[in-house]
Protein backbone atom coordinates (compact mmCIF):
# COMPACT_ATOMS: atom_id res chain seq x y z
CA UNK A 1 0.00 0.00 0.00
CA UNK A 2 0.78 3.55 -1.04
CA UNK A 3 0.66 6.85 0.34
CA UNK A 4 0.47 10.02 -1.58
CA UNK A 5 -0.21 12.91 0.60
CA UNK A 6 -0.89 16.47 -0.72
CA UNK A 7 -1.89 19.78 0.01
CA UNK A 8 -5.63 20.73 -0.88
CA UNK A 9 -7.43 24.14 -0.10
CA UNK A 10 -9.79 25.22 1.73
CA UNK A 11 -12.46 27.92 1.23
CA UNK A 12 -11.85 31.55 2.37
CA UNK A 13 -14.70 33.16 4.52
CA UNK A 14 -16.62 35.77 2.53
CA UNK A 15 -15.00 39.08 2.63
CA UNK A 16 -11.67 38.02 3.63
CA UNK A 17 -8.90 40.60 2.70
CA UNK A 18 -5.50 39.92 1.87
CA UNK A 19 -2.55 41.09 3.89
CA UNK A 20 -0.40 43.58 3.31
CA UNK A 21 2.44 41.76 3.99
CA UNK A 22 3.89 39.04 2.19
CA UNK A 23 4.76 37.15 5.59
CA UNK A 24 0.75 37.97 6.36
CA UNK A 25 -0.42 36.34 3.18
CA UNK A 26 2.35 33.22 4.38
CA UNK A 27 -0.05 33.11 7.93
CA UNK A 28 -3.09 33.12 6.39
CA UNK A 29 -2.68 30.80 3.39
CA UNK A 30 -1.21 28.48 5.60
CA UNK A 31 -4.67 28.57 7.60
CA UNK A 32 -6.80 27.38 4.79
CA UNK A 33 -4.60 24.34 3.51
CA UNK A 34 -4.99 20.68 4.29
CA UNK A 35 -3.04 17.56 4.06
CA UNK A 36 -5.63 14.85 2.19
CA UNK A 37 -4.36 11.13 1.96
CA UNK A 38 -2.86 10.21 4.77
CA UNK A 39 -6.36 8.38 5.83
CA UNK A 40 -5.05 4.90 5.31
CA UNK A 41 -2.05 5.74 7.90
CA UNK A 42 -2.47 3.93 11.24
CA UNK A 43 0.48 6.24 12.79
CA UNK A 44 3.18 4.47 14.65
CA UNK A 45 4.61 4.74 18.93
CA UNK A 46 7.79 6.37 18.75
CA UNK A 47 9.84 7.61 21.81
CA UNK A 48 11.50 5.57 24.93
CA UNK A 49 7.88 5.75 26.88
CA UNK A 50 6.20 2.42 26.62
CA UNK A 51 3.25 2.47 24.50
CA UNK A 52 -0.33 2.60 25.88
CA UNK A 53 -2.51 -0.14 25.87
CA UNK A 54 -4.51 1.19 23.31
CA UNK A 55 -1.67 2.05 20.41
CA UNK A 56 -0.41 -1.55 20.78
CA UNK A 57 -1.49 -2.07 17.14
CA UNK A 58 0.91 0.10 16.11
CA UNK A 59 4.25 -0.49 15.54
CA UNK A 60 7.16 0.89 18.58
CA UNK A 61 10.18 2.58 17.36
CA UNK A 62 11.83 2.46 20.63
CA UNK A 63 14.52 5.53 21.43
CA UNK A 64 16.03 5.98 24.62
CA UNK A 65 15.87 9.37 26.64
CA UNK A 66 17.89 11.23 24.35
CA UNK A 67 16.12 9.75 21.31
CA UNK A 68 18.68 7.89 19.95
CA UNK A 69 17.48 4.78 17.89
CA UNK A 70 17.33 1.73 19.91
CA UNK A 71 15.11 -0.28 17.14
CA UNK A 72 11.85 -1.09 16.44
CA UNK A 73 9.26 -3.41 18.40
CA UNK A 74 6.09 -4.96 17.82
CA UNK A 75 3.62 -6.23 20.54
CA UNK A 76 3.53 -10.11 20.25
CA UNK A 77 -0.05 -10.13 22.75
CA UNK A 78 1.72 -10.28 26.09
CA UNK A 79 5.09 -7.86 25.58
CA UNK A 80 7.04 -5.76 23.08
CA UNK A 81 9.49 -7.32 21.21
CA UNK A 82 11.71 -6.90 18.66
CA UNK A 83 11.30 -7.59 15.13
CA UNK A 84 13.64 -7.56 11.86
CA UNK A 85 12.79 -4.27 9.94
CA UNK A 86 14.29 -6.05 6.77
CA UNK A 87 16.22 -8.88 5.09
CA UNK A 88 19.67 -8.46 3.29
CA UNK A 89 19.91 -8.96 -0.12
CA UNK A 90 20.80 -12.46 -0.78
CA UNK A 91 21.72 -14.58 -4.02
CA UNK A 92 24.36 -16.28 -5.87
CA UNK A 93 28.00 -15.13 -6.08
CA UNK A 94 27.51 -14.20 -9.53
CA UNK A 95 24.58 -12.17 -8.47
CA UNK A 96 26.56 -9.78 -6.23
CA UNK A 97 25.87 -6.12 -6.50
CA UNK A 98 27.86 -4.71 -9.29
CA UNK A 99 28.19 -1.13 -7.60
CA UNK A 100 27.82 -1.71 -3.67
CA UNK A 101 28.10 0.82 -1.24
CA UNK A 102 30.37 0.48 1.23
CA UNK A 103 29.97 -1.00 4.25
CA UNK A 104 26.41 -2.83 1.64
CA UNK A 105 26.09 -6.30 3.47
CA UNK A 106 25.37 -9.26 0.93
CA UNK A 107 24.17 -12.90 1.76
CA UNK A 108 26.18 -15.53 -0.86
CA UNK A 109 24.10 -18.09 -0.82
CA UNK A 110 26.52 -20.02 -3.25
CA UNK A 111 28.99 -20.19 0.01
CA UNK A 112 26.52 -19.43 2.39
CA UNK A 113 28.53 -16.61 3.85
CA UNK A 114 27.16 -13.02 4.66
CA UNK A 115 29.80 -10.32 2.95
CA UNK A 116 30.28 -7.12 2.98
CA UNK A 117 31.91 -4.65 0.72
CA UNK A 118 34.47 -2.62 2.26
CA UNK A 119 38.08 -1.68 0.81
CA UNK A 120 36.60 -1.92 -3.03
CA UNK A 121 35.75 -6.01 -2.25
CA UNK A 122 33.01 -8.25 -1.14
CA UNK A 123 34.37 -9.93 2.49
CA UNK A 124 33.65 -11.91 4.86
CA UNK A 125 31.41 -9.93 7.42
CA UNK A 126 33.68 -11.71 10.55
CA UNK A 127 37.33 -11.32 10.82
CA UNK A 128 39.85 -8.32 10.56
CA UNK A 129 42.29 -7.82 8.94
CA UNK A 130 45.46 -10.12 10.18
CA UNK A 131 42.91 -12.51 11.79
CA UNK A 132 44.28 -16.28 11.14
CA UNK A 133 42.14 -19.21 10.77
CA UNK A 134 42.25 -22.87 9.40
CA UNK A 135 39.60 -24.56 6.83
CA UNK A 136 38.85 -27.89 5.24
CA UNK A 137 38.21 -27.34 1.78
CA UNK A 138 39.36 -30.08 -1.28
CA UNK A 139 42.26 -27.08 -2.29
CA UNK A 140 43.46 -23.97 -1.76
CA UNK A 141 41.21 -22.05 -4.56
CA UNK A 142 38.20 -23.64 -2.72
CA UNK A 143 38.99 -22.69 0.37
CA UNK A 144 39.91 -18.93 -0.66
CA UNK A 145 36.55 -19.07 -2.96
CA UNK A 146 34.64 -19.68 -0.15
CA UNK A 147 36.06 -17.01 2.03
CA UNK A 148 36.51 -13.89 0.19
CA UNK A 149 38.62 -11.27 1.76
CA UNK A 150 41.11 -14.18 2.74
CA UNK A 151 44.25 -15.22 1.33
CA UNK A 152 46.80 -18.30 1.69
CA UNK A 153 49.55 -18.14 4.47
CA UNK A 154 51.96 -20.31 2.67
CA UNK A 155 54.62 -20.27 5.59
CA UNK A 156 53.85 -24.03 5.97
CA UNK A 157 55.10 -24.24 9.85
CA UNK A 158 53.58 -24.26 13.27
CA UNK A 159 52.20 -21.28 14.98
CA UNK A 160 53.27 -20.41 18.58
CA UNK A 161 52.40 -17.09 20.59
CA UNK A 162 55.46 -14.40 20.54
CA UNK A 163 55.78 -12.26 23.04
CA UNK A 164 57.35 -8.99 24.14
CA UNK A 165 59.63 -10.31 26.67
CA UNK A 166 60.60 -13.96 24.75
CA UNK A 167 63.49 -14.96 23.01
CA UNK A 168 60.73 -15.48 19.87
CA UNK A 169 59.71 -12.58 18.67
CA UNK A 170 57.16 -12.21 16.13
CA UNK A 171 57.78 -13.80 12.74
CA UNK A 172 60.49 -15.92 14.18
CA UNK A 173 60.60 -19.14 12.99
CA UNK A 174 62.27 -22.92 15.06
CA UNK A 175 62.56 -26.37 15.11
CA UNK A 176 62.49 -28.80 12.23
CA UNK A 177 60.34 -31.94 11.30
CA UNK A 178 63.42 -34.17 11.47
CA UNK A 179 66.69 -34.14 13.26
CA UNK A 180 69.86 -36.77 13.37
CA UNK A 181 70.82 -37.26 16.97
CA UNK A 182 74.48 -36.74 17.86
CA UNK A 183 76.69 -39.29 19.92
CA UNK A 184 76.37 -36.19 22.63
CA UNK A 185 72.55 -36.73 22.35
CA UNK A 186 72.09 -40.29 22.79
CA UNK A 187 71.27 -41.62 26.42
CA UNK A 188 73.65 -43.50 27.92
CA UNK A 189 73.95 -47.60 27.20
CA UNK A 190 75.44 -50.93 26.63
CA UNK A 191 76.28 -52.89 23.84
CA UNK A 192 76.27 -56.62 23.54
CA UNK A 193 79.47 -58.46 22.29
CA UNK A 194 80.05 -60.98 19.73
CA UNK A 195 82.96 -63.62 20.04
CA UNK A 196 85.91 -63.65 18.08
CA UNK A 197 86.13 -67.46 17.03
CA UNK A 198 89.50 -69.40 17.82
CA UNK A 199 89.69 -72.62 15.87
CA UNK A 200 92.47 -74.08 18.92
CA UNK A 201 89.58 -73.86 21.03
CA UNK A 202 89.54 -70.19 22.51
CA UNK A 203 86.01 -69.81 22.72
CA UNK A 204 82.79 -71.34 24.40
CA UNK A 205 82.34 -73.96 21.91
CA UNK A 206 79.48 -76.16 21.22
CA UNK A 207 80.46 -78.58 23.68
CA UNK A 208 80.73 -76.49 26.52
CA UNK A 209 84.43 -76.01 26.82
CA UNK A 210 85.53 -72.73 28.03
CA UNK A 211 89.92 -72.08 27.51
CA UNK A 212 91.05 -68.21 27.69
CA UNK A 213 91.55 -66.52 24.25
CA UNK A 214 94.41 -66.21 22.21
CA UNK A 215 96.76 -63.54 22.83
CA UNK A 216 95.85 -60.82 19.88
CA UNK A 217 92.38 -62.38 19.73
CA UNK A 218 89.47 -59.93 21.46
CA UNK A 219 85.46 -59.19 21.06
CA UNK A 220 84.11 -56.25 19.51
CA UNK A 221 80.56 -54.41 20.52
CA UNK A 222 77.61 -55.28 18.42
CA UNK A 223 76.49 -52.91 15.77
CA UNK A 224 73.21 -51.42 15.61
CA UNK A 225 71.34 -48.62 14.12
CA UNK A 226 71.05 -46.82 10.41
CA UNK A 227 71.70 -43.47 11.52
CA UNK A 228 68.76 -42.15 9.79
CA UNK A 229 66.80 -38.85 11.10
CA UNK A 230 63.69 -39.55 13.40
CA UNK A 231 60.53 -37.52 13.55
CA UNK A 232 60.10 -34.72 15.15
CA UNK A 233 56.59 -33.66 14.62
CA UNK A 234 53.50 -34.76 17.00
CA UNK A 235 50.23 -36.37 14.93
CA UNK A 236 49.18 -33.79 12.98
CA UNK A 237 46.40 -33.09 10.55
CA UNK A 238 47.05 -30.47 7.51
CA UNK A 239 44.17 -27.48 7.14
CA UNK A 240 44.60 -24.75 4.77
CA UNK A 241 46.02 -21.43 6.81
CA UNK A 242 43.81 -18.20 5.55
CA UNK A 243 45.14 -14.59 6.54
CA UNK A 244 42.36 -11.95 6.44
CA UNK A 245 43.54 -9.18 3.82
């Protein structure tokens, strides 16, 4: 429904003269006008007193003592309440407003995401800029699709909390994913022996006959080990890292 107020005149009284003033004829034109068309307009409660009983089929645009907006509230048969005043526009990516305004707020509902445009580019509505976060998505150019505003932190590592009075400071980087231990590093041990067989009987032989070894005969320690690097990393699952732009 449509309203279309206007101005429509009254009649003068007989023998009415006009003013000699042009701020007199102002007064008494304005007398003898009258706003037609507003008939269908049930009015509305606005202020921060509650409504009366009577006006609570009217709409309540609340303010608080100073008449700032608080919102606007509808009377649900037992107490005011708030209601939405109007949906955001919503449809596919490729239906995004052409020429937004800034701060214009945008449901996707291609990635189900609410955006808004803000620096000359739709983005997420959550998140600043700098704000990290991880996302399950089947590649990178999914995951940035579905979060626009977002790009890929390709520093590939671990993240860890820097701070002011630490070694780390921010953007420092340590560790690695695989490390060769030292002779310094390992714990301390034993090693088993293996004999040094003596043909004149010099060893424990099969039948149980012990006789000292040889002079230049001797055992050596077992060897063990491939020297190869061990793992250094925890069980860990892989997410893509987004950076908010």
């Amino acid at each position: 429904m449509a309203l279309t107020p206007y101005l429509s005149p009254l009649t003068f009284p007989s023998g009415t003269e006009i003013p000699g003033t042009m701020q007199g004829l102002a007064n008494l034109l304005a007398q003898y006008l009258a706003v037609n068309g507003l008939s269908e307009l049930g009015g509305i409660n606005f202020g921060p007193t509650t409504p009366s009983e009577e006006n609570r089929d009217k709409p309540w645009f609340k303010t608080d003592s100073s008449f700032n907006p608080i919102g606007f509230f509808s009377w649900n048969g037992s107490a005011w309440v708030t209601f939405d005043t109007g949906a955001i526009p919503s449809g596919s990516t490729a239906s995004r407003p052409s020429s937004p305004a800034v701060g214009q707020l945008y449901l996707d509902t291609d990635i189900n995401c609410v955006l808004v445009w803000e620096r000359a580019k739709w983005r997420t509505a959550h998140g600043s800029p700098g704000d990290v976060k991880f996302v399950k998505a089947t590649d990178v150019a999914t995951a940035i699709a579905n979060n626009p505003g977002w790009v890929e932190d390709t520093v590939g590592q671990n993240y860890v909390i820097a701070g002011a009075s630490s070694t780390h400071s921010y953007g420092s980087t340590a560790g690695a994913e695989t490390h060769t231990l030292t002779v310094a590093e390992l714990p301390p041990h034993t090693h088993g022996l293996s004999e040094q067989n003596d043909t004149n009987g010099g060893d424990h032989n099969a039948s149980g006959t012990d006789s000292f070894l040889r002079t230049g005969t001797g055992r050596s320690t077992l060897s063990a080990g491939s020297g190869a690097a061990h793992n250094n990393l925890q069980p860990t699952r892989y997410l893509w890292c987004l950076v908010k732009e």
